[in-house]
Protein backbone atom coordinates (compact mmCIF):
# COMPACT_ATOMS: atom_id res chain seq x y z
CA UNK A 1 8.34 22.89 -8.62
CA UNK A 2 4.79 24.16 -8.81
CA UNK A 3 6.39 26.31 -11.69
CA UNK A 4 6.43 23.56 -13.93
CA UNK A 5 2.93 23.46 -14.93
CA UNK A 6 -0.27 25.74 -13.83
CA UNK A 7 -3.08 25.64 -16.05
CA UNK A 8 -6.31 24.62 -14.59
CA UNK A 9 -4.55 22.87 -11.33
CA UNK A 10 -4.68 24.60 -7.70
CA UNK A 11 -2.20 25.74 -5.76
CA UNK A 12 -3.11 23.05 -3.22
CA UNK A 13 -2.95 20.21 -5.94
CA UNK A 14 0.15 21.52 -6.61
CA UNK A 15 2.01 21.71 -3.04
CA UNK A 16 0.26 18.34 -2.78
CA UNK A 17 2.12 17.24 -5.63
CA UNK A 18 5.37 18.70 -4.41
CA UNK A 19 5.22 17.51 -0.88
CA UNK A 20 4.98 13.49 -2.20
CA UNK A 21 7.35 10.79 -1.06
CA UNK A 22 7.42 6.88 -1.28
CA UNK A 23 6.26 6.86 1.90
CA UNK A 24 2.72 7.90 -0.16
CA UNK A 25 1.53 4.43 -1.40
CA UNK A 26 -0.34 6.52 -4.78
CA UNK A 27 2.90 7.59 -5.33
CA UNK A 28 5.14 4.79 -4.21
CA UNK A 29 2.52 2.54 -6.51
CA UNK A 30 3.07 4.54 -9.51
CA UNK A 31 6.40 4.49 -9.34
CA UNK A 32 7.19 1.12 -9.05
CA UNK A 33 3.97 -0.36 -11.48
CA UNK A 34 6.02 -2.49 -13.92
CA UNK A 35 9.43 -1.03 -12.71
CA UNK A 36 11.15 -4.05 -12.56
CA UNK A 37 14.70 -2.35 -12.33
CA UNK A 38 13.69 0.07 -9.38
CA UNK A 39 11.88 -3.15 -7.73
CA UNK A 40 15.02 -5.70 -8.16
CA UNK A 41 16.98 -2.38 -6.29
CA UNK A 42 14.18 -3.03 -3.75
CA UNK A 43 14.34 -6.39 -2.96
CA UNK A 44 18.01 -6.80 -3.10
CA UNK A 45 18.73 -4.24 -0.46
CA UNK A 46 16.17 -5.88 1.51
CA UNK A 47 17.16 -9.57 1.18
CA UNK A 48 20.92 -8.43 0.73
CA UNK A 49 21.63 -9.76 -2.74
CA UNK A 50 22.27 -8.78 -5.99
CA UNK A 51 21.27 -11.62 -7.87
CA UNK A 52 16.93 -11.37 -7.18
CA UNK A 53 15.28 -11.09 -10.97
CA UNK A 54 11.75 -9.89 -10.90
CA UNK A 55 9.61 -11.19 -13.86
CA UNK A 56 6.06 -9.11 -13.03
CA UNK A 57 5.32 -5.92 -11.23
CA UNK A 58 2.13 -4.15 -10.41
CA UNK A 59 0.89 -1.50 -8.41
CA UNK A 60 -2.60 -1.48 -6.44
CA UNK A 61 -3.06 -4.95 -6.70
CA UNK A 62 -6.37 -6.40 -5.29
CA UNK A 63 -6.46 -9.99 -3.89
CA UNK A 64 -10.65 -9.88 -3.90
CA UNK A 65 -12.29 -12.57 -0.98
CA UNK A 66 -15.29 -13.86 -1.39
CA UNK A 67 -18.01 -11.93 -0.53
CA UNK A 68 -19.08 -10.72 2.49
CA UNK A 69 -15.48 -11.01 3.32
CA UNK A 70 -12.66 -8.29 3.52
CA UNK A 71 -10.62 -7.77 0.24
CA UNK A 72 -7.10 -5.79 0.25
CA UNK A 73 -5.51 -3.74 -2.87
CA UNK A 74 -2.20 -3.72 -2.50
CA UNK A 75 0.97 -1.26 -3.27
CA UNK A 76 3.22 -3.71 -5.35
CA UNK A 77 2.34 -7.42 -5.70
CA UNK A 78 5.99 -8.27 -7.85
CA UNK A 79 7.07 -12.17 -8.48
CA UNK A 80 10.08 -13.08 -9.00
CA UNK A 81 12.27 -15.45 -11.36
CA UNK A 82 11.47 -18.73 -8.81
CA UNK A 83 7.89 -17.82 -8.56
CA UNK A 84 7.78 -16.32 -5.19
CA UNK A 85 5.26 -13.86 -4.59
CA UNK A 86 5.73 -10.59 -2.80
CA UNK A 87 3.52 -8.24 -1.29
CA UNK A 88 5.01 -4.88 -0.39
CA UNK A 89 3.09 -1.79 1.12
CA UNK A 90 4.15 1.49 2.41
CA UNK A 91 2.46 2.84 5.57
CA UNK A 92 2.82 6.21 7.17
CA UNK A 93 0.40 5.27 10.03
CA UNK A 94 1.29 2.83 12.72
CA UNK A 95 -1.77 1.33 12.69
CA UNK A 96 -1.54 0.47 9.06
CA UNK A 97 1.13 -2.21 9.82
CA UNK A 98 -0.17 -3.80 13.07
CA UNK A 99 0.59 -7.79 13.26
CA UNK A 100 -2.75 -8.70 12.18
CA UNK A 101 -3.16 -6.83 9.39
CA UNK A 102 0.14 -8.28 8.21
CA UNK A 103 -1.23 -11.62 9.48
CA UNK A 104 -4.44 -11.23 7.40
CA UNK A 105 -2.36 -9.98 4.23
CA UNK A 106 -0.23 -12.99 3.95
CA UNK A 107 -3.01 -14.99 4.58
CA UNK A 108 -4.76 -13.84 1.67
CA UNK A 109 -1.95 -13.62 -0.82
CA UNK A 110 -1.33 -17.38 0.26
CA UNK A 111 -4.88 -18.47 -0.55
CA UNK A 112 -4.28 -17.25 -4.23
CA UNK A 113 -1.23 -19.45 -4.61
CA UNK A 114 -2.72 -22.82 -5.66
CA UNK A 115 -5.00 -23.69 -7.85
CA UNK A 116 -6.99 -26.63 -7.84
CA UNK A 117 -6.18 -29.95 -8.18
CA UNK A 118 -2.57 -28.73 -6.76
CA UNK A 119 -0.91 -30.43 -4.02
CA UNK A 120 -0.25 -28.11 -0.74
CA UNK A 121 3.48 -28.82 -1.13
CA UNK A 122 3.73 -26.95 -4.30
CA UNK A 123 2.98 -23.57 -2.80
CA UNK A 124 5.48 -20.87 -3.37
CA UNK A 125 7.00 -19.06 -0.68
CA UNK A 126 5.65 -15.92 0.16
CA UNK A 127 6.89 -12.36 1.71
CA UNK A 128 4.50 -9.42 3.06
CA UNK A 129 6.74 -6.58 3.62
CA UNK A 130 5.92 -3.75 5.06
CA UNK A 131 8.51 -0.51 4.83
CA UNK A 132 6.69 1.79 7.59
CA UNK A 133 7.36 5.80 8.22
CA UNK A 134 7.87 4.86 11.94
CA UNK A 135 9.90 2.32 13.58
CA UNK A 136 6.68 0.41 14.40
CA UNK A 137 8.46 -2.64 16.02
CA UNK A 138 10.53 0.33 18.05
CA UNK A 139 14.01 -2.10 18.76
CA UNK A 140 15.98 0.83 16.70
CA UNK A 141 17.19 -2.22 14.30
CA UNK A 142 16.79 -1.64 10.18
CA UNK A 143 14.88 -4.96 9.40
CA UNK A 144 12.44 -7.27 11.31
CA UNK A 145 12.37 -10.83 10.33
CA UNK A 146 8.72 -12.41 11.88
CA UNK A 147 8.65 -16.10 10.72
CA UNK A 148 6.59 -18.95 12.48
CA UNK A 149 9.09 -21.15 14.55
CA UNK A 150 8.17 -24.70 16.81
CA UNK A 151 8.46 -22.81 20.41
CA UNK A 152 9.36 -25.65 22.29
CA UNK A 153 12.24 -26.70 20.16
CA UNK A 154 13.29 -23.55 19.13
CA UNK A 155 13.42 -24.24 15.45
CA UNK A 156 11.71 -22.54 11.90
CA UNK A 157 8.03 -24.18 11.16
CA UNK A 158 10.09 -23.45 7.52
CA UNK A 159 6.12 -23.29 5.90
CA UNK A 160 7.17 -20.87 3.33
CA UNK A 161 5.27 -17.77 4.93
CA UNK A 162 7.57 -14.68 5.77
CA UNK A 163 6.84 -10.90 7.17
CA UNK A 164 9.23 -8.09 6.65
CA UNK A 165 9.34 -4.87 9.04
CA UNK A 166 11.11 -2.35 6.91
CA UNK A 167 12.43 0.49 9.21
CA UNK A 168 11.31 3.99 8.00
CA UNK A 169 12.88 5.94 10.51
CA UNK A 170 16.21 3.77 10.26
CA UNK A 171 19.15 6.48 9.73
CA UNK A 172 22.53 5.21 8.44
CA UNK A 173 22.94 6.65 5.16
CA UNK A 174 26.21 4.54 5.00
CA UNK A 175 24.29 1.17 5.00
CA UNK A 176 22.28 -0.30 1.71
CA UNK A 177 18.88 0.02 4.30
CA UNK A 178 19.69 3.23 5.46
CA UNK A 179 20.24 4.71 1.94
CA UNK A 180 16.99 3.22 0.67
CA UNK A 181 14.23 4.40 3.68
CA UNK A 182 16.24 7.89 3.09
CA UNK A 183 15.24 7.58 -0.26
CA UNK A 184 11.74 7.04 0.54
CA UNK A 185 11.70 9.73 2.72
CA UNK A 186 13.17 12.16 0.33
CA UNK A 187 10.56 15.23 -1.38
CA UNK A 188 12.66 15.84 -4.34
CA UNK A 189 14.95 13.36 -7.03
CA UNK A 190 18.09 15.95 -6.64
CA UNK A 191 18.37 14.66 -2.99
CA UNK A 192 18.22 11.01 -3.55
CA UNK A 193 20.93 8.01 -3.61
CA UNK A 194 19.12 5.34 -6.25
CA UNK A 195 19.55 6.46 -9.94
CA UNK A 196 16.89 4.14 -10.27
CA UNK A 197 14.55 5.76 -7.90
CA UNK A 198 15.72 9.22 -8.63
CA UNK A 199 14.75 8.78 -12.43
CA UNK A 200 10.95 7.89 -11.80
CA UNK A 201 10.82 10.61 -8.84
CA UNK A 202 12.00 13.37 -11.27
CA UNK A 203 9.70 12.64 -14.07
CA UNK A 204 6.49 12.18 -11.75
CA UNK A 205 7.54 15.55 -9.70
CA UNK A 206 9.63 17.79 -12.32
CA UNK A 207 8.24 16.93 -15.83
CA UNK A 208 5.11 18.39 -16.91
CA UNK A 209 3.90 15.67 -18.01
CA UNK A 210 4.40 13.44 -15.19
CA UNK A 211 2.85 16.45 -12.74
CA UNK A 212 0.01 16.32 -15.13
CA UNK A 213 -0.59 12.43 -13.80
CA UNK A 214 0.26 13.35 -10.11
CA UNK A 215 -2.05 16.37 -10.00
CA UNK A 216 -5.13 14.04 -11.61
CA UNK A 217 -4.45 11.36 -9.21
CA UNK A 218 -4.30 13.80 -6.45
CA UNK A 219 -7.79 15.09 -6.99
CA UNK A 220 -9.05 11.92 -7.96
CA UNK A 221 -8.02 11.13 -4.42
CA UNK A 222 -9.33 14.05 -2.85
CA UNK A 223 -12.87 13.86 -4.72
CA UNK A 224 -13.52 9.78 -3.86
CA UNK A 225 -11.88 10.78 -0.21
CA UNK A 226 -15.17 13.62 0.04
CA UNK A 227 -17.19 10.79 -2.07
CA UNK A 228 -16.64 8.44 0.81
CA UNK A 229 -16.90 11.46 3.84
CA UNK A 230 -20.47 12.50 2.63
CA UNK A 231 -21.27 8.41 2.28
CA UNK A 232 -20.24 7.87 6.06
CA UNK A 233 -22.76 11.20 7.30
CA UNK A 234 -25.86 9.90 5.75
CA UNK A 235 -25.20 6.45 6.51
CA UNK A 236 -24.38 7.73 10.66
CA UNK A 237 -27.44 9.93 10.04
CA UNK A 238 -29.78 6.68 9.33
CA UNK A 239 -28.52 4.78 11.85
CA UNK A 240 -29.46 7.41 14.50
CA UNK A 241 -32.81 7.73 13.07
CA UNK A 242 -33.63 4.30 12.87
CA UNK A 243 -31.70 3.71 16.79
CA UNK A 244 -34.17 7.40 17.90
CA UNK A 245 -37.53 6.78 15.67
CA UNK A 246 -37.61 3.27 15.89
CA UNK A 247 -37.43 3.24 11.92
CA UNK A 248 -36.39 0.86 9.43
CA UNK A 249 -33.50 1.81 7.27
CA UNK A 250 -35.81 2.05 4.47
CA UNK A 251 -38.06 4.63 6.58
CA UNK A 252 -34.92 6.70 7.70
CA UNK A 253 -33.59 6.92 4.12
CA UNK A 254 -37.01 8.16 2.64
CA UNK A 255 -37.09 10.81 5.28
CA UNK A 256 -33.65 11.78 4.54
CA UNK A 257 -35.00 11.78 1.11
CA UNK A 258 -31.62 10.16 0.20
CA UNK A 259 -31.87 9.53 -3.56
CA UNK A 260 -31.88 5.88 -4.93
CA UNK A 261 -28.48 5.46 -5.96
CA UNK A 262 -26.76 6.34 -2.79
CA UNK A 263 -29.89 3.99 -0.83
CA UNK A 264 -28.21 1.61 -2.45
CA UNK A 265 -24.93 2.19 -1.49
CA UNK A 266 -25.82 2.92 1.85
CA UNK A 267 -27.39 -0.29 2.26
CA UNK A 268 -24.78 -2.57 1.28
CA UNK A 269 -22.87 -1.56 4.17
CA UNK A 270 -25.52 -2.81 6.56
């Protein structure tokens, strides 16, 4: 497709562009920011209805903590016609969906769900779902169900809190699960089941004007990605100094002769 448009984009940006699944969450965001058709499709073949009406949609989310305490963005953050809240990423890596990350998301999606002067028993329900590349659970089964339970009686806590393990690597393509992780597996529109997928896919990936987006955001990407990587060596660089020379980090930055703007960002991360 890298056809479509050339002007002042690379050839990498552009088999970047052509290469993207759902299984990318910039993508995967995108797609489904204020989609509330594709993100019904979602949620019903997940829960296995037809009848789920989503009210509010939005990609890269952030659910900020109080500082100096870990803050998450996101993929889709969507709410539904009851009020329940859920919190749905896409992860390539395994150890993007390990149990306490998903532990620590619901947490923090749960502490934004009452305000004050609210009484605990009015909290929503709440779902993180996580539709991972792999088969991170590895049981070969399309859908993991992790709720809290009483052990010793063998019965649901029932507190409202729910994780979802959505199986990537799950291959039935005559199941509703099957035909969606294929879906999110699939490079190009022409190959996919969901109209309602297949749509947004083409005009991100085939129109020039939705390439246009795709390429910015993929360089965007790649410039904050380097942004960060030259961050990290000066910030390893004044730790060694100040762990070899016995140096304060202020010492170690003025002999780096780091400039001001970047001592400060350096610093924070102390």
């Amino acid at each position: 497709m890298s056809e479509i448009i050339k002007g002042h984009w690379s050839e990498e940006t552009l088999k970047a562009v052509d290469k993207l699944c759902l299984f990318d969450d910039d993508f995967m965001s995108l797609v489904f920011d204020k989609n509330i058709k594709a993100t019904e499709y979602l949620l019903n073949t997940i829960f296995e209805r037809e009848d789920m009406h989503v009210l509010e949609v939005k990609g890269q989310h952030e659910y900020k903590n109080v500082l100096p305490y870990r803050c998450i963005i996101i993929d889709i953050r969507a709410v539904d016609s009851l009020g329940k809240v859920y919190d749905i990423e896409v992860q390539r890596a395994d150890a993007g969906a390990i149990p306490q990350r998903a532990r620590f998301h619901s947490a923090l999606v749960d502490s934004k769900l009452l305000k004050g002067g609210q009484e605990f028993k009015e909290i929503q329900d709440s779902y993180v779902i996580f539709i991972t590349q792999n088969d991170v659970i590895g049981d070969g089964l399309p859908l993991y169900h992790v709720e809290r339970i009483i052990k010793e009686c063998n019965r649901d806590f029932a507190d409202g809190s729910h994780i979802i393990y959505v199986n990537g690597a799950y291959k039935n393509d005559n199941s509703p699960i099957g035909r969606l992780v294929h879906d999110f597996r699939c490079t190009r529109s022409v190959d996919m089941f969901s109209d309602v997928l297949k749509n947004q896919v083409k005009y991100y990936k085939e129109t020039e004007g939705g390439r246009e987006v795709m390429c910015q955001i993929i360089d965007d990407v790649a410039e904050s990605r380097a942004e960060a990587e030259r961050i990290d060596t000066l910030f390893n660089t004044m730790k060694n100094l100040m762990d070899s020379m016995k140096w304060t980090s202020k010492q170690a930055l003025e002999a780096m002769r780091v400039s001001d703007q970047d001592q400060a960002i350096i610093l924070k991360r102390l």
